[in-house]
PDB file of N, CA and C in Angstrom:
ATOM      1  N   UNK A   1      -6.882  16.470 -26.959  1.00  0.00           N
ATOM      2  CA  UNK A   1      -6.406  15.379 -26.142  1.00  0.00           C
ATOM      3  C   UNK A   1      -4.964  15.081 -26.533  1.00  0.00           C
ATOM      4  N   UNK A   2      -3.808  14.730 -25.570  1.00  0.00           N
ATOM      5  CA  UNK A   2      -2.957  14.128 -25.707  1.00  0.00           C
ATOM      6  C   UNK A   2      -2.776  12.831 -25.639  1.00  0.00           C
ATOM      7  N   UNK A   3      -1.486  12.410 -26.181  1.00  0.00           N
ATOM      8  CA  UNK A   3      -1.106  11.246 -26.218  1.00  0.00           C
ATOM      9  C   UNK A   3       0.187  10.718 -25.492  1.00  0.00           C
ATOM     10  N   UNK A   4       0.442   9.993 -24.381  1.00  0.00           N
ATOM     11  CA  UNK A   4       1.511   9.795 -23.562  1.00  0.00           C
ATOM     12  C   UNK A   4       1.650   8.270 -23.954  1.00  0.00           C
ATOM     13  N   UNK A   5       3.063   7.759 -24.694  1.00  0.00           N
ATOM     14  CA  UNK A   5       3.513   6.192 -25.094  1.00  0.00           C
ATOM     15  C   UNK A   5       3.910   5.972 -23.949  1.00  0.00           C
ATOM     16  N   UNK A   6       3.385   4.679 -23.037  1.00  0.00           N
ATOM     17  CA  UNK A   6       4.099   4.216 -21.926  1.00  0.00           C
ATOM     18  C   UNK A   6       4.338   2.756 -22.638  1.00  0.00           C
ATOM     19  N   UNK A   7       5.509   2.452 -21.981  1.00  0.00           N
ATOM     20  CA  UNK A   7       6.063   0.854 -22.631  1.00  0.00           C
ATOM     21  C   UNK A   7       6.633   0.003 -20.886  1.00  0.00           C
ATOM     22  N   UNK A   8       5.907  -0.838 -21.553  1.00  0.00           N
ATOM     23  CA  UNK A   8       5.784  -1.701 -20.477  1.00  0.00           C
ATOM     24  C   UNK A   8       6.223  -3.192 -20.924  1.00  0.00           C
ATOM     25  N   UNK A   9       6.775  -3.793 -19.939  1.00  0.00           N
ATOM     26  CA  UNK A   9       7.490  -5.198 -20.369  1.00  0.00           C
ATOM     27  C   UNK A   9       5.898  -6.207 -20.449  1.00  0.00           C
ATOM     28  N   UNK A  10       6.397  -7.576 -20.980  1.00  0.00           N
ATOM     29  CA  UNK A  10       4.922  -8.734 -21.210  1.00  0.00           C
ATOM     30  C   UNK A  10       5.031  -8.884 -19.492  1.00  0.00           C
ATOM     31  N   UNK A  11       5.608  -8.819 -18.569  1.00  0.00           N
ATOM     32  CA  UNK A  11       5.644  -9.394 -17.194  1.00  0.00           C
ATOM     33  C   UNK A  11       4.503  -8.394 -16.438  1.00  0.00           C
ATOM     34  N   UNK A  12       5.490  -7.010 -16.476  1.00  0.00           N
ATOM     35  CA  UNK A  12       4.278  -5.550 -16.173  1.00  0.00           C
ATOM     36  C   UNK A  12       2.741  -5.936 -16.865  1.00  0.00           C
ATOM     37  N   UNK A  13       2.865  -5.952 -18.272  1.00  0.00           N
ATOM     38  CA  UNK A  13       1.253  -5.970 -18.607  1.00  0.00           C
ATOM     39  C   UNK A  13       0.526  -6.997 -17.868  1.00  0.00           C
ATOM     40  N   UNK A  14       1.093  -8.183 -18.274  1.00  0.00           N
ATOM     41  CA  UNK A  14       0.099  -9.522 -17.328  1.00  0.00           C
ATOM     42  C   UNK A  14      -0.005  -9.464 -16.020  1.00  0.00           C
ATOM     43  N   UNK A  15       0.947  -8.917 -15.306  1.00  0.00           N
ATOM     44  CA  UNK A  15       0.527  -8.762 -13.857  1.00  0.00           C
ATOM     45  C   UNK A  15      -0.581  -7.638 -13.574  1.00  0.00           C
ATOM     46  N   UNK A  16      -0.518  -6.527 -14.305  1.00  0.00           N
ATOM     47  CA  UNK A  16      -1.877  -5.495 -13.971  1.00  0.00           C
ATOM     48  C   UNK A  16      -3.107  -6.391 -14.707  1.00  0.00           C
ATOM     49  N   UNK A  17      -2.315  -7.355 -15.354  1.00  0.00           N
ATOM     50  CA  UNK A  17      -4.172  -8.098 -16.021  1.00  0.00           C
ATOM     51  C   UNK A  17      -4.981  -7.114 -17.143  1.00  0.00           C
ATOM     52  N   UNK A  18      -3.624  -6.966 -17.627  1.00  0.00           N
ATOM     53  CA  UNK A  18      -4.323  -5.795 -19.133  1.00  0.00           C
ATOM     54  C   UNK A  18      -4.663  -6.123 -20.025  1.00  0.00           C
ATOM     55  N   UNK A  19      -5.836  -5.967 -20.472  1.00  0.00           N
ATOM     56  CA  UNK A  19      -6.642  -6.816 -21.827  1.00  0.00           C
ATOM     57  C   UNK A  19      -6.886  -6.054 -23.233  1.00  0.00           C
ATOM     58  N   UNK A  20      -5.880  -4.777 -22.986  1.00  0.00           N
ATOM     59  CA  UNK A  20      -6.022  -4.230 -24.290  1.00  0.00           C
ATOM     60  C   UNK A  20      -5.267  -3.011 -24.045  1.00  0.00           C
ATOM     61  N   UNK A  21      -5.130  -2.321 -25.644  1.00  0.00           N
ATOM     62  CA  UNK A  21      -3.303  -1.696 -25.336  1.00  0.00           C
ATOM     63  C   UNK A  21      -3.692  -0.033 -25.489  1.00  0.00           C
ATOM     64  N   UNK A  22      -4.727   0.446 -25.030  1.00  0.00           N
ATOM     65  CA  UNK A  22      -5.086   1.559 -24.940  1.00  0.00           C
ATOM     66  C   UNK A  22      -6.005   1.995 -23.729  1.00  0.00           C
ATOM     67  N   UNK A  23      -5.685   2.496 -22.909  1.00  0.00           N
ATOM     68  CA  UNK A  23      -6.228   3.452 -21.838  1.00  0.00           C
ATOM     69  C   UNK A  23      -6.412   4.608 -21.333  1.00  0.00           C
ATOM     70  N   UNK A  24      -7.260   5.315 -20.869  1.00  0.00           N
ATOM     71  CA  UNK A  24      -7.466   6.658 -20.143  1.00  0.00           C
ATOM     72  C   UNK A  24      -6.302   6.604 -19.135  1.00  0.00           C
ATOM     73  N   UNK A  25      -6.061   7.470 -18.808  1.00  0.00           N
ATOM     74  CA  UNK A  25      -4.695   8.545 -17.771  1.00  0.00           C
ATOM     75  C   UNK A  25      -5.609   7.532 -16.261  1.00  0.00           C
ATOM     76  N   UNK A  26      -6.762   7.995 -16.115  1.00  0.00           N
ATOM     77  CA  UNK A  26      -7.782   7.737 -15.150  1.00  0.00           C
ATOM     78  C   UNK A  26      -7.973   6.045 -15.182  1.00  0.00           C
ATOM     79  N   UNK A  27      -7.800   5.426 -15.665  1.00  0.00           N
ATOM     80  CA  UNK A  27      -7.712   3.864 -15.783  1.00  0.00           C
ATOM     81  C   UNK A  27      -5.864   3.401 -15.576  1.00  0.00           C
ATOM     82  N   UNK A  28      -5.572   3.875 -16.002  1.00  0.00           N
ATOM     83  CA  UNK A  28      -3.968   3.695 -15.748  1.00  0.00           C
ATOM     84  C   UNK A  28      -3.896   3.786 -14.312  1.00  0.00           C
ATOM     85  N   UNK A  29      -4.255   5.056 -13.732  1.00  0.00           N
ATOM     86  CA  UNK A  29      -4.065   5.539 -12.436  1.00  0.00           C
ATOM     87  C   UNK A  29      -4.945   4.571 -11.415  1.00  0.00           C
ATOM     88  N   UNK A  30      -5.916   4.210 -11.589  1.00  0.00           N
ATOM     89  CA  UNK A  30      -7.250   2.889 -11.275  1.00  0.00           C
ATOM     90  C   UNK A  30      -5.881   1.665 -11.001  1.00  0.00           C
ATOM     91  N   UNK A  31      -5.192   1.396 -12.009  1.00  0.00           N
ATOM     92  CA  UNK A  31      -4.936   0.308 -12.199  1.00  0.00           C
ATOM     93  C   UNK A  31      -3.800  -0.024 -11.245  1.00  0.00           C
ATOM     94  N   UNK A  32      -2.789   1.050 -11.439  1.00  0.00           N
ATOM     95  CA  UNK A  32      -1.715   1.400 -10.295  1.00  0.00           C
ATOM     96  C   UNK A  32      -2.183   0.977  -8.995  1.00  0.00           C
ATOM     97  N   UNK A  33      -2.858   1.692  -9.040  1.00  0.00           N
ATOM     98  CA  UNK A  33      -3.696   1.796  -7.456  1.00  0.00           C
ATOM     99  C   UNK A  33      -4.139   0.707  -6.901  1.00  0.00           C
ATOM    100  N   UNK A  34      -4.681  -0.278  -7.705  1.00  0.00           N
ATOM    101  CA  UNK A  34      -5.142  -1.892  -7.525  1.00  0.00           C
ATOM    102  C   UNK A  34      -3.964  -2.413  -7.418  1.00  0.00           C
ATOM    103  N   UNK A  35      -2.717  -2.054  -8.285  1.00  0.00           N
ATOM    104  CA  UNK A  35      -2.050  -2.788  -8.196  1.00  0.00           C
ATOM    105  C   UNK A  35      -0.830  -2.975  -6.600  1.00  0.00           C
ATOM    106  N   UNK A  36      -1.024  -1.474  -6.467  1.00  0.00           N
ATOM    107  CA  UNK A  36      -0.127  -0.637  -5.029  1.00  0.00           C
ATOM    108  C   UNK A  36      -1.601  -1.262  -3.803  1.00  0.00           C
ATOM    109  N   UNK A  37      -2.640  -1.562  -3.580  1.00  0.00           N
ATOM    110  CA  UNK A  37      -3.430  -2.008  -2.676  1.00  0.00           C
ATOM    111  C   UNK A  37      -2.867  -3.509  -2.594  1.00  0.00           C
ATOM    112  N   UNK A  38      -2.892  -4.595  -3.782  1.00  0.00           N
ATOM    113  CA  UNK A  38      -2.570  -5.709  -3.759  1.00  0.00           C
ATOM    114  C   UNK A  38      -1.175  -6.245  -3.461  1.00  0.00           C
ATOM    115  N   UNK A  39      -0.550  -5.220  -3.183  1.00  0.00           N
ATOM    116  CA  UNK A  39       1.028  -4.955  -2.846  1.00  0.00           C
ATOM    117  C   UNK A  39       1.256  -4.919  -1.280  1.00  0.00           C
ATOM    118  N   UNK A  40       0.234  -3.761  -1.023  1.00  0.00           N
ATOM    119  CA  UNK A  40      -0.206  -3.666   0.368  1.00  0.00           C
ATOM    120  C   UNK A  40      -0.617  -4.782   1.393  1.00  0.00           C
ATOM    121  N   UNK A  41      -1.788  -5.534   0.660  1.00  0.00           N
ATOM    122  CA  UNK A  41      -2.287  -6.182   1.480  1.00  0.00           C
ATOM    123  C   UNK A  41      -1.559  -7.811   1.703  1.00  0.00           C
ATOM    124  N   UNK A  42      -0.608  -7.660   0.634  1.00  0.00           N
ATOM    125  CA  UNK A  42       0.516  -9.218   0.837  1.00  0.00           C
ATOM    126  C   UNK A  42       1.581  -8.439   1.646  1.00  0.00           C
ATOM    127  N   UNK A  43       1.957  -7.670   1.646  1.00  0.00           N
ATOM    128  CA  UNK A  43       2.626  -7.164   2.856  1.00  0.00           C
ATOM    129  C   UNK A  43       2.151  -7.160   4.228  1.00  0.00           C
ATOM    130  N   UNK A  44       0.835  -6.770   4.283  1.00  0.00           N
ATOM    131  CA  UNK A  44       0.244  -7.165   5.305  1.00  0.00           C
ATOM    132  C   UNK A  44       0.360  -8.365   6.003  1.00  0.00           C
ATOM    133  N   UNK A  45      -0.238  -8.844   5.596  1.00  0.00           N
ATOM    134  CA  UNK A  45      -0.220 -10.431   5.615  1.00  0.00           C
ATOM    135  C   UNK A  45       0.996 -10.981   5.933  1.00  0.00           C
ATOM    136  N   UNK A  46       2.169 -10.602   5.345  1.00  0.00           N
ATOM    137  CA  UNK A  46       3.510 -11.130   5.593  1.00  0.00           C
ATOM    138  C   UNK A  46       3.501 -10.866   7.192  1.00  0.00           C
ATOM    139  N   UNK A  47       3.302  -9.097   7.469  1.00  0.00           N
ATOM    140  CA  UNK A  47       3.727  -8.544   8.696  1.00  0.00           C
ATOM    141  C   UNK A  47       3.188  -9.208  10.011  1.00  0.00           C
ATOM    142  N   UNK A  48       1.421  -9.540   9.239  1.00  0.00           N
ATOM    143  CA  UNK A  48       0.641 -10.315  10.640  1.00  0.00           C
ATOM    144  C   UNK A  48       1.517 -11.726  10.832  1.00  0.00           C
ATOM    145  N   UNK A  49       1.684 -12.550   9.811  1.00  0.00           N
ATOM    146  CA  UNK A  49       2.445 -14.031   9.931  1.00  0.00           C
ATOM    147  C   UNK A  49       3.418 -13.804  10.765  1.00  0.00           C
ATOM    148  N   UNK A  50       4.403 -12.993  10.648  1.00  0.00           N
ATOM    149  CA  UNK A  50       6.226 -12.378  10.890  1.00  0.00           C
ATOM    150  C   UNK A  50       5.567 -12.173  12.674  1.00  0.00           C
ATOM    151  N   UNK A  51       4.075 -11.508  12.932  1.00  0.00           N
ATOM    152  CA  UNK A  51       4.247 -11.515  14.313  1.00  0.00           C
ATOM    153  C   UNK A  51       2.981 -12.053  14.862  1.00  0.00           C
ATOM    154  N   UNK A  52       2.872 -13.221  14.688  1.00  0.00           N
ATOM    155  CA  UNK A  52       2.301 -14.184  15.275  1.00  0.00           C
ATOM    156  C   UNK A  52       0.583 -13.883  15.232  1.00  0.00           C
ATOM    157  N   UNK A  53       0.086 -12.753  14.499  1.00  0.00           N
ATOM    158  CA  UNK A  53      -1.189 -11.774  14.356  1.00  0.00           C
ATOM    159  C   UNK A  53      -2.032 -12.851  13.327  1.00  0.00           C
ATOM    160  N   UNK A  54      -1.596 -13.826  12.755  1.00  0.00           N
ATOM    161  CA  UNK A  54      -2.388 -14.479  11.552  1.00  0.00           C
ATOM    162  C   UNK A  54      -3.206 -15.575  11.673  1.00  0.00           C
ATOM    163  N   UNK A  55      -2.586 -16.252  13.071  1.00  0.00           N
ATOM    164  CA  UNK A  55      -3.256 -17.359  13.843  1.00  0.00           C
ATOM    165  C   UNK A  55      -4.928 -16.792  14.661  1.00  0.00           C
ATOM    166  N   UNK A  56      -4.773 -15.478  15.226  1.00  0.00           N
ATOM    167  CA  UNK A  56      -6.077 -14.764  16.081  1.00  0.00           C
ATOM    168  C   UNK A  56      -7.443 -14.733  15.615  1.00  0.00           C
ATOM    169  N   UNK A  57      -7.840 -15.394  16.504  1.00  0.00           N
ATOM    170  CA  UNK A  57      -9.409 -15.392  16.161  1.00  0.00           C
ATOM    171  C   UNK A  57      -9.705 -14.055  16.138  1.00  0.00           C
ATOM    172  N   UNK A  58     -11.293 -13.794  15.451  1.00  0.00           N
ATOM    173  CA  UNK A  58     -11.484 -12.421  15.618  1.00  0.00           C
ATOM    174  C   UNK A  58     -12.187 -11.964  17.237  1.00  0.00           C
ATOM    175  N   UNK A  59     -12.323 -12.843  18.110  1.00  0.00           N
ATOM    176  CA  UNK A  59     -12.639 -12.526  19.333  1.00  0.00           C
ATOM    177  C   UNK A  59     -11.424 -12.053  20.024  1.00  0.00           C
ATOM    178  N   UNK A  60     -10.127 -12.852  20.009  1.00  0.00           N
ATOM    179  CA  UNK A  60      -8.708 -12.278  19.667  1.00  0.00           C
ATOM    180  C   UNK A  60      -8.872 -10.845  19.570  1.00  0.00           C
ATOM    181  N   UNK A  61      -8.637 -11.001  18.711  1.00  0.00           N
ATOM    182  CA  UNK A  61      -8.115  -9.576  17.779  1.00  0.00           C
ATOM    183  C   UNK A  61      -9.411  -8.597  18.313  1.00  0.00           C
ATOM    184  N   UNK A  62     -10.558  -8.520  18.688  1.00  0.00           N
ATOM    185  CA  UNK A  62     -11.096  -7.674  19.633  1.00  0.00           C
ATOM    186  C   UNK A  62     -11.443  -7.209  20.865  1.00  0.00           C
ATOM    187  N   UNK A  63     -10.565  -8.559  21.708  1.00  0.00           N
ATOM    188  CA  UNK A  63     -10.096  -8.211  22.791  1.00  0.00           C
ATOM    189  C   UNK A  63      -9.017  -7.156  22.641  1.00  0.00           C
ATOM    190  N   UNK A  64      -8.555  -7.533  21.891  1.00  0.00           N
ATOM    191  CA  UNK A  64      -6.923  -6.571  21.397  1.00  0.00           C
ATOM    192  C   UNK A  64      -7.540  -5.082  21.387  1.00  0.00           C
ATOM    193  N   UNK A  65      -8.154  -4.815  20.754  1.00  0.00           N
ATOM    194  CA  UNK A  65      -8.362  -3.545  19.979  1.00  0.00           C
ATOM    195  C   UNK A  65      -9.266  -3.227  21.425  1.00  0.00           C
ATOM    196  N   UNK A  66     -10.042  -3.908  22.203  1.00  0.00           N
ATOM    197  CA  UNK A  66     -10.780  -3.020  23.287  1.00  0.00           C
ATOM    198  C   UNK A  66      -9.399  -2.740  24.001  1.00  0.00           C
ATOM    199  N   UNK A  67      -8.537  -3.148  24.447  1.00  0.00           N
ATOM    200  CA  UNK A  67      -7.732  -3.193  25.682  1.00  0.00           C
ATOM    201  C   UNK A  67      -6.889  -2.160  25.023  1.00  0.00           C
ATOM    202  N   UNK A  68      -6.200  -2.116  23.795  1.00  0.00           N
ATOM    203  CA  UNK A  68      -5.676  -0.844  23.051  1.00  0.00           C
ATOM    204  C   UNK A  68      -6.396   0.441  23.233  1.00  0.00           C
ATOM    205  N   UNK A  69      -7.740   0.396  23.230  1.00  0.00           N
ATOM    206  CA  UNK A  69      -8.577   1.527  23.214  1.00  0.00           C
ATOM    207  C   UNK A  69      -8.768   2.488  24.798  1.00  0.00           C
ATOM    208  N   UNK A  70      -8.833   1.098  25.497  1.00  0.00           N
ATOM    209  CA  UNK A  70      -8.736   1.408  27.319  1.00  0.00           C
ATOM    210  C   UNK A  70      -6.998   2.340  27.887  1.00  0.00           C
ATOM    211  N   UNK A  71      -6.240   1.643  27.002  1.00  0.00           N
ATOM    212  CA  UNK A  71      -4.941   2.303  27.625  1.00  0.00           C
ATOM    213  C   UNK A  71      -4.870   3.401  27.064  1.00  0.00           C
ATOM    214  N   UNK A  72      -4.196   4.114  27.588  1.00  0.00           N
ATOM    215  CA  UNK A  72      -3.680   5.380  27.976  1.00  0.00           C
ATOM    216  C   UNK A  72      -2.313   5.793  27.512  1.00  0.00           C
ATOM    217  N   UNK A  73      -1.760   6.589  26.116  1.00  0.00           N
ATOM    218  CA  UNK A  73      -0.633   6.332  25.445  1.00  0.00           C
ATOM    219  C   UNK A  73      -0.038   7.597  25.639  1.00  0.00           C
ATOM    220  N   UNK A  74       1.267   7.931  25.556  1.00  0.00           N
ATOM    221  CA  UNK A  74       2.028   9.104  25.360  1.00  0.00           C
ATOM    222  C   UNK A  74       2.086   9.244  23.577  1.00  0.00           C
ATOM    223  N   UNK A  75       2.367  10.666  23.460  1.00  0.00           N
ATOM    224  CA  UNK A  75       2.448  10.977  21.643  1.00  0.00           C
ATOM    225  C   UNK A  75       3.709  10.169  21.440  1.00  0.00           C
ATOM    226  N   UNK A  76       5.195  10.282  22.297  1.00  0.00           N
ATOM    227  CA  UNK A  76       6.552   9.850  22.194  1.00  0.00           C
ATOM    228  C   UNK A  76       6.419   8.331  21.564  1.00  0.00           C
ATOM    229  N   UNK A  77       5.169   7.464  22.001  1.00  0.00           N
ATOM    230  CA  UNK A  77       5.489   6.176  21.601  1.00  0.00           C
ATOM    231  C   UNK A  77       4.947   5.763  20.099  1.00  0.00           C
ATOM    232  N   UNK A  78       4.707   6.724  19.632  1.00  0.00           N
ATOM    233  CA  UNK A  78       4.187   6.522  18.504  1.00  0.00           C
ATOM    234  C   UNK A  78       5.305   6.459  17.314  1.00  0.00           C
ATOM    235  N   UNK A  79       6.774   6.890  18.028  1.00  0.00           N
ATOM    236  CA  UNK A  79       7.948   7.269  17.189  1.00  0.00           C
ATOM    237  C   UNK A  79       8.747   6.148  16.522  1.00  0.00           C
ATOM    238  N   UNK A  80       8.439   6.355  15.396  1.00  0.00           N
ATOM    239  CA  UNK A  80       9.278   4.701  14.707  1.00  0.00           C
ATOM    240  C   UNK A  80       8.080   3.933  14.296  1.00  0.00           C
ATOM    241  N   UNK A  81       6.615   4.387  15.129  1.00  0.00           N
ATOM    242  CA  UNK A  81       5.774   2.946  14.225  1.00  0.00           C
ATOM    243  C   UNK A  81       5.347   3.108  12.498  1.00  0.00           C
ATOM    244  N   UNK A  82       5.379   2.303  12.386  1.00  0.00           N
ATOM    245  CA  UNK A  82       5.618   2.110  10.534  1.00  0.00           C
ATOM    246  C   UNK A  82       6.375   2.618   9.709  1.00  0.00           C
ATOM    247  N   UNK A  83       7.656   2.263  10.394  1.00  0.00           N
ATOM    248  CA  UNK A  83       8.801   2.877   9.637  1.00  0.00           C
ATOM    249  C   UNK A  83       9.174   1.546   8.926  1.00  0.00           C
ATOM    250  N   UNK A  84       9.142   0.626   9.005  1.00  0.00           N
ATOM    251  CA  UNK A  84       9.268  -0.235   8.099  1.00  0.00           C
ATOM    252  C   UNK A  84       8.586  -0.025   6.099  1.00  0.00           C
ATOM    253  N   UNK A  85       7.497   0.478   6.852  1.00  0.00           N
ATOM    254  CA  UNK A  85       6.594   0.966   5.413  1.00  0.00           C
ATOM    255  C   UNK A  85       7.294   1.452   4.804  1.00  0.00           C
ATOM    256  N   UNK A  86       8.604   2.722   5.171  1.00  0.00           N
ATOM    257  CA  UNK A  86       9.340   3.946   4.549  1.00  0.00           C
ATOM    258  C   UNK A  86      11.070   2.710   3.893  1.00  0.00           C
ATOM    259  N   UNK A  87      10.992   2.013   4.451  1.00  0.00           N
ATOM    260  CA  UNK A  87      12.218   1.258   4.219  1.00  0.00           C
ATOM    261  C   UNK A  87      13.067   1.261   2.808  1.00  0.00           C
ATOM    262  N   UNK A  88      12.220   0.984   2.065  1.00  0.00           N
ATOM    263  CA  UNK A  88      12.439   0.770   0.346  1.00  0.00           C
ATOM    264  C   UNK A  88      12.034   2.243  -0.456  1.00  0.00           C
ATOM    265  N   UNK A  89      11.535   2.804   0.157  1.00  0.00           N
ATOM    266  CA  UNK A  89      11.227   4.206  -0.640  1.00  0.00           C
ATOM    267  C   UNK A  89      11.962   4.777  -0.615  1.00  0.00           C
ATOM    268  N   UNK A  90      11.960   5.250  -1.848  1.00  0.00           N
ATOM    269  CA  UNK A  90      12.742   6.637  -1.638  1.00  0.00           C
ATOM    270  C   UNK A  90      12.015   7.990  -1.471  1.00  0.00           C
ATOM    271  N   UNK A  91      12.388   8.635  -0.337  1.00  0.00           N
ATOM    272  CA  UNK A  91      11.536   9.808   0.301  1.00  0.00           C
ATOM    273  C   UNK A  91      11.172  11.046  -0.994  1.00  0.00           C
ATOM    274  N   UNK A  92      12.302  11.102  -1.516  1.00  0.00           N
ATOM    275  CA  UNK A  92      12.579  12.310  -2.734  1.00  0.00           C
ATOM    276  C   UNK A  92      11.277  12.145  -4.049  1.00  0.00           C
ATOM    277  N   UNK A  93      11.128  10.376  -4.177  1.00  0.00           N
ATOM    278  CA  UNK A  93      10.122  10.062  -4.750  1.00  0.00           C
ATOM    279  C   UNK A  93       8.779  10.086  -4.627  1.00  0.00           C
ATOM    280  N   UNK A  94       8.617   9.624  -3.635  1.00  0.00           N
ATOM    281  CA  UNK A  94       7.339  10.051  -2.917  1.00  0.00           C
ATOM    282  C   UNK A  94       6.806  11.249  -2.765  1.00  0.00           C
ATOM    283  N   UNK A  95       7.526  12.616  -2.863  1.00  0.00           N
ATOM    284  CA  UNK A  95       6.706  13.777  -2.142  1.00  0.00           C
ATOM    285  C   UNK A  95       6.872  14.379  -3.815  1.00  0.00           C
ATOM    286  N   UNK A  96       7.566  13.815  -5.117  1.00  0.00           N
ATOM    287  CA  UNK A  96       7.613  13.601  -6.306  1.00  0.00           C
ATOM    288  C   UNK A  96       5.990  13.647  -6.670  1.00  0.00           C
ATOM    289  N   UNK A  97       5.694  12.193  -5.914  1.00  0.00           N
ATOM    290  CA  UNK A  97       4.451  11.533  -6.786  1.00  0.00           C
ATOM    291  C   UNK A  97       3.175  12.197  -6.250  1.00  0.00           C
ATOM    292  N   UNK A  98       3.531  12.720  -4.546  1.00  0.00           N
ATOM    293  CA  UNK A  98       2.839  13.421  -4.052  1.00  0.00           C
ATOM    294  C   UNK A  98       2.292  14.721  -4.580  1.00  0.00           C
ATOM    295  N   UNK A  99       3.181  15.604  -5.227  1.00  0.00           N
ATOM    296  CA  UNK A  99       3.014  17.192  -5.117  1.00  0.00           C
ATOM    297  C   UNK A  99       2.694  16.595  -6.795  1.00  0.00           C
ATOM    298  N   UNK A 100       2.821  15.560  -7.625  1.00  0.00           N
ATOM    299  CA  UNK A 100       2.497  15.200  -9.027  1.00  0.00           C
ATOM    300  C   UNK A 100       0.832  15.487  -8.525  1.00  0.00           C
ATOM    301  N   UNK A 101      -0.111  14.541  -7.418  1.00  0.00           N
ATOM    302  CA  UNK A 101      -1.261  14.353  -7.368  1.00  0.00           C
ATOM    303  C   UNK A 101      -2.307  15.869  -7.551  1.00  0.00           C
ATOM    304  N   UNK A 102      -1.118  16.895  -6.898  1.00  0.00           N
ATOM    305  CA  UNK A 102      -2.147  17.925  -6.547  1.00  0.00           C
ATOM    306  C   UNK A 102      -2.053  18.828  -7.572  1.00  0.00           C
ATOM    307  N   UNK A 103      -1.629  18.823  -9.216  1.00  0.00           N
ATOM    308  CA  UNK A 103      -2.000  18.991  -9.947  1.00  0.00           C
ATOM    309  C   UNK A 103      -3.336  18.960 -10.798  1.00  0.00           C
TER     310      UNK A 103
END
């Protein structure tokens, strides 16, 4: 087995909610991941508020999704949606962390 020192500030540890100073590769990676979901889903949330999506009942919001499902879309309009997601990344990093996974 190896040993990899990661150093992390008191701000980093308390925000992943770390209760002790030794972990598996596989718990680290767990933890990221909770932490990149909980990242996600306040972004979310921002995005529904930002467009008026946070107020909708869920009868709302499934009228929505039937009438989305009924129309009839071209591939072209799909161009640009969730490019906001890509905004702050850096692309070079990502296909980094990507081609890291398939190790």
């Amino acid at each position: 087995m190896k040993t990899i020192i990661v150093q992390l500030s008191d701000l980093e540890h308390n925000s992943l909610g770390l209760s002790k100073n030794s972990f598996l590769f596989s718990e680290i990676i767990d933890l990221i991941e909770q932490q990149i979901a909980r990242q996600d889903l306040h972004r979310s949330v921002e995005l529904a508020t930002q467009n008026g999506l946070s107020s909708m009942t869920m009868e709302e919001i499934n009228a929505e999704i039937k009438s989305a499902a009924k129309t009839k879309h071209h591939l072209s309009e799909l161009r640009g949606l969730g490019k906001e997601m890509w905004q702050n990344l850096s692309i070079d990093s990502f296909v980094q962390c990507e081609r890291a996974l398939w190790d």
